[in-house]
Protein backbone atom coordinates (compact mmCIF):
# COMPACT_ATOMS: atom_id res chain seq x y z
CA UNK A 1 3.48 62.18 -46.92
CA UNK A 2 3.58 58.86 -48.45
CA UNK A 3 2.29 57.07 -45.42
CA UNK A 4 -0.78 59.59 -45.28
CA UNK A 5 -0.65 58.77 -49.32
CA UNK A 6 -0.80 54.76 -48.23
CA UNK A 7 -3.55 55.03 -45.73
CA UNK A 8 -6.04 56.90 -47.48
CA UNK A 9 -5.59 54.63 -51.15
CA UNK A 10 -5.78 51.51 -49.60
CA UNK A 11 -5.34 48.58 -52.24
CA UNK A 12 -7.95 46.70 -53.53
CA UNK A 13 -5.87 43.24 -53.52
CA UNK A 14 -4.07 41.25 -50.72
CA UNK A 15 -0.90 40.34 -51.00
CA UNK A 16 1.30 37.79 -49.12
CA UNK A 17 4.74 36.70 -49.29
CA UNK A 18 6.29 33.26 -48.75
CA UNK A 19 9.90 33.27 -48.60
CA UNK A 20 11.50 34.80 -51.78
CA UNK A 21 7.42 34.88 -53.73
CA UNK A 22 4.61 37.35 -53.35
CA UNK A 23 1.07 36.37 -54.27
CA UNK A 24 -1.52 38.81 -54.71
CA UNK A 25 -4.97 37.89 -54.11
CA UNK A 26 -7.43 39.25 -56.86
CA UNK A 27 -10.56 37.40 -55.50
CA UNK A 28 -11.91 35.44 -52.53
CA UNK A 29 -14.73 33.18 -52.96
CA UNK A 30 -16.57 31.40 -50.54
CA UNK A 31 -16.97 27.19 -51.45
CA UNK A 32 -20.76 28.15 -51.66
CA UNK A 33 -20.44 30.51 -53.96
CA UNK A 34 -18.01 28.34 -55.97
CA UNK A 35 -20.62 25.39 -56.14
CA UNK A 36 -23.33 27.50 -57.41
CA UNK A 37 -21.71 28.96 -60.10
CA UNK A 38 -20.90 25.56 -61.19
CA UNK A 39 -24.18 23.97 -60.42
CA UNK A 40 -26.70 26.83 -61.24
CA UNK A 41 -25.78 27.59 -65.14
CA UNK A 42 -26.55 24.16 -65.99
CA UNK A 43 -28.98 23.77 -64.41
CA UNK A 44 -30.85 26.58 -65.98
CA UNK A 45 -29.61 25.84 -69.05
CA UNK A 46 -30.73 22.08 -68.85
CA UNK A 47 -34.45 23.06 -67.56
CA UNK A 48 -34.65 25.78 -69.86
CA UNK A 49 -33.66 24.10 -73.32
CA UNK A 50 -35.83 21.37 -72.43
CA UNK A 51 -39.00 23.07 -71.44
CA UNK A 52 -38.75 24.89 -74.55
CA UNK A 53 -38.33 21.79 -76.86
CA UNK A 54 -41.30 19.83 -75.16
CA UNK A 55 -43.48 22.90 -75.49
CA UNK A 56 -42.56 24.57 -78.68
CA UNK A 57 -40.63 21.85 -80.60
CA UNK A 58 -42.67 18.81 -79.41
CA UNK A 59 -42.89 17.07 -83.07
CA UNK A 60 -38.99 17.92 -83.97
CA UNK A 61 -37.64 16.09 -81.12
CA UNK A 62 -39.96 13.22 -81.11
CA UNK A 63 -40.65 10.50 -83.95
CA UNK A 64 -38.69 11.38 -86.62
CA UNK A 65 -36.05 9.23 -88.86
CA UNK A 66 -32.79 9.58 -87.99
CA UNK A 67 -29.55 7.17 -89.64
CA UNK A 68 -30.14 4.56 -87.08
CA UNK A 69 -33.76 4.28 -87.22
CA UNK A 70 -36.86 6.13 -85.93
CA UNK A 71 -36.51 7.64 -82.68
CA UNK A 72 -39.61 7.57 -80.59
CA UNK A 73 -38.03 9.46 -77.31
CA UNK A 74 -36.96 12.87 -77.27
CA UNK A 75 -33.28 13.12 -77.08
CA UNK A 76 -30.84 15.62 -75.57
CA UNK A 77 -28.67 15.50 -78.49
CA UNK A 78 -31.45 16.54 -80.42
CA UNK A 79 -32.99 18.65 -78.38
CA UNK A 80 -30.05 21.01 -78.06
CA UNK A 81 -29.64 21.07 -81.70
CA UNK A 82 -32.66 22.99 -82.26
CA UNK A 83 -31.60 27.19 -82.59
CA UNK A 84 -33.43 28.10 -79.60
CA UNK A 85 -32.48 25.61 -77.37
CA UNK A 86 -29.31 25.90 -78.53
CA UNK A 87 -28.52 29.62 -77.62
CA UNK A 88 -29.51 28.83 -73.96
CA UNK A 89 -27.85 25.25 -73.69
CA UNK A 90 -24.78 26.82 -74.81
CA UNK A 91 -25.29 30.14 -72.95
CA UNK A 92 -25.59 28.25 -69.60
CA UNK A 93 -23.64 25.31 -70.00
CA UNK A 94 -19.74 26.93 -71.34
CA UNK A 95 -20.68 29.59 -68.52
CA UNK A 96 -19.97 27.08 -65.76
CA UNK A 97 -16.59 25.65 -67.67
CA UNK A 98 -14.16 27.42 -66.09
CA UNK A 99 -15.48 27.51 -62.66
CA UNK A 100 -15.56 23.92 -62.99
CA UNK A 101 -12.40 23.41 -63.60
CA UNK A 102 -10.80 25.90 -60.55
CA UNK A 103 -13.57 23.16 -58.40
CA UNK A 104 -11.87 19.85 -59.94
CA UNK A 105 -8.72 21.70 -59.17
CA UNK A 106 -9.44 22.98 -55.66
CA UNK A 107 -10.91 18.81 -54.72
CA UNK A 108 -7.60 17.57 -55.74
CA UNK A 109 -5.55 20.13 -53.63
CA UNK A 110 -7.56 19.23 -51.25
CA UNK A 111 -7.91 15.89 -50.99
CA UNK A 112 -4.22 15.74 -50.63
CA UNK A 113 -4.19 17.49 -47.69
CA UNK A 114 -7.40 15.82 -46.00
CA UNK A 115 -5.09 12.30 -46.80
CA UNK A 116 -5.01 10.67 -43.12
CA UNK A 117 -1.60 9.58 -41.99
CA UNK A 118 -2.75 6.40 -41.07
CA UNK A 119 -4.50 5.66 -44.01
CA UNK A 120 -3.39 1.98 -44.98
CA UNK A 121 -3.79 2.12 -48.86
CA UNK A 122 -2.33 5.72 -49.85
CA UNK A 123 -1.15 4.49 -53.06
CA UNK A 124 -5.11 3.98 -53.83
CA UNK A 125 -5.96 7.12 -52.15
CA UNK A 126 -3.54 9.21 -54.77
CA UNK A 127 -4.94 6.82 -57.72
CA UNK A 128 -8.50 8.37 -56.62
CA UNK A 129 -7.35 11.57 -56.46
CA UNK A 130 -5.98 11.63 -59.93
CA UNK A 131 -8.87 10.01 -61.70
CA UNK A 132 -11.20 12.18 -59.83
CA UNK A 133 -9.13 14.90 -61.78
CA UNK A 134 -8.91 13.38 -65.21
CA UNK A 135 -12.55 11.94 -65.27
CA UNK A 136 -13.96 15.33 -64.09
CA UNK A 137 -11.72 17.02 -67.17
CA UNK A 138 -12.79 14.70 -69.32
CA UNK A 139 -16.55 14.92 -68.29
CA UNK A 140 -16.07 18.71 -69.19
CA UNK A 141 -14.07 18.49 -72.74
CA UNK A 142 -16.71 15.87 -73.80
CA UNK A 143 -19.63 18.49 -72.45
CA UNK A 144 -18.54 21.21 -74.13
CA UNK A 145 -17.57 19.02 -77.32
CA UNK A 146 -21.34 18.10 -77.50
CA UNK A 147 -22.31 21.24 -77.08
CA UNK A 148 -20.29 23.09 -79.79
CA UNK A 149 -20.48 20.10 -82.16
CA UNK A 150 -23.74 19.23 -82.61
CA UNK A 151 -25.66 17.46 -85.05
CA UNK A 152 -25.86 20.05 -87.64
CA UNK A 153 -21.90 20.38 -87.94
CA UNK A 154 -20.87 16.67 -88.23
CA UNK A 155 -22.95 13.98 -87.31
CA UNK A 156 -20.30 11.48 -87.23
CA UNK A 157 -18.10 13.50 -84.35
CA UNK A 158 -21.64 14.11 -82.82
CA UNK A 159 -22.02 10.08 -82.20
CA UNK A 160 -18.37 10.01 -80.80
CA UNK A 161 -19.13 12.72 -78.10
């Protein structure tokens, strides 16, 4: 009865075992569809805050005083500091955090394995590897730093990021 019982509800999830360990696999994504997410949201986000600040907002993000002078070029600081832009800037742009990090995560898993064993400067090659990792986090903390602290919250930290 409990085979019949086994057959018929087959689990959703994979699981594997290594030695003593069991994994179960919740998910399976394809390095295409992994890229996208992480390139896509951005993107939209990017093209989207900025094509509604040059059309809508033209005279708030051009030519106006700010504490170092005037500014005659639209800037991306100020542009997503505006309440529209903002909601899709943020939207878009903290969507594609996480998937970010399981990529920066996934290229330095795997550039450990793609290492060739007769690669003469290995102690380079792992250097790479680990600023590849630390610059890409970084990039991503300062991102999302400039996008939740903004202009309107503290200009000071909004300089620094």
């Amino acid at each position: 009865m409990s085979a019949e019982k086994d057959a018929r509800f087959d689990t959703v999830y994979k699981f594997y075992t290594d030695g003593r360990r069991r994994f179960t696999e919740l998910i399976r994504l394809k390095p295409t569809q992994v890229f996208l997410g992480g390139f896509i949201p951005p993107l939209i986000g990017s093209v989207a805050a900025i094509g509604i600040a040059l059309v809508f907002h033209n005279d708030e993000i051009s030519n106006y005083n700010w504490q170092c002078g005037r500014a005659r070029l639209p800037s991306l600081s100020r542009i997503i500091n505006l309440p529209l832009e903002r909601t899709f800037w943020q939207l878009f742009i903290l969507m594609h955090v996480p998937i970010r990090v399981v990529e920066l995560f996934t290229g330095f898993s795997r550039y450990n394995r793609l290492l060739n064993v007769n690669y003469a400067n290995k102690r380079f090659y792992h250097f790479m590897r680990y600023a590849y990792l630390l610059v890409g986090l970084a990039e991503l903390f300062f991102l999302a730093a400039l996008s939740i602290i903004g202009e309107r919250e503290n200009i000071r930290k909004s300089n620094v990021f």
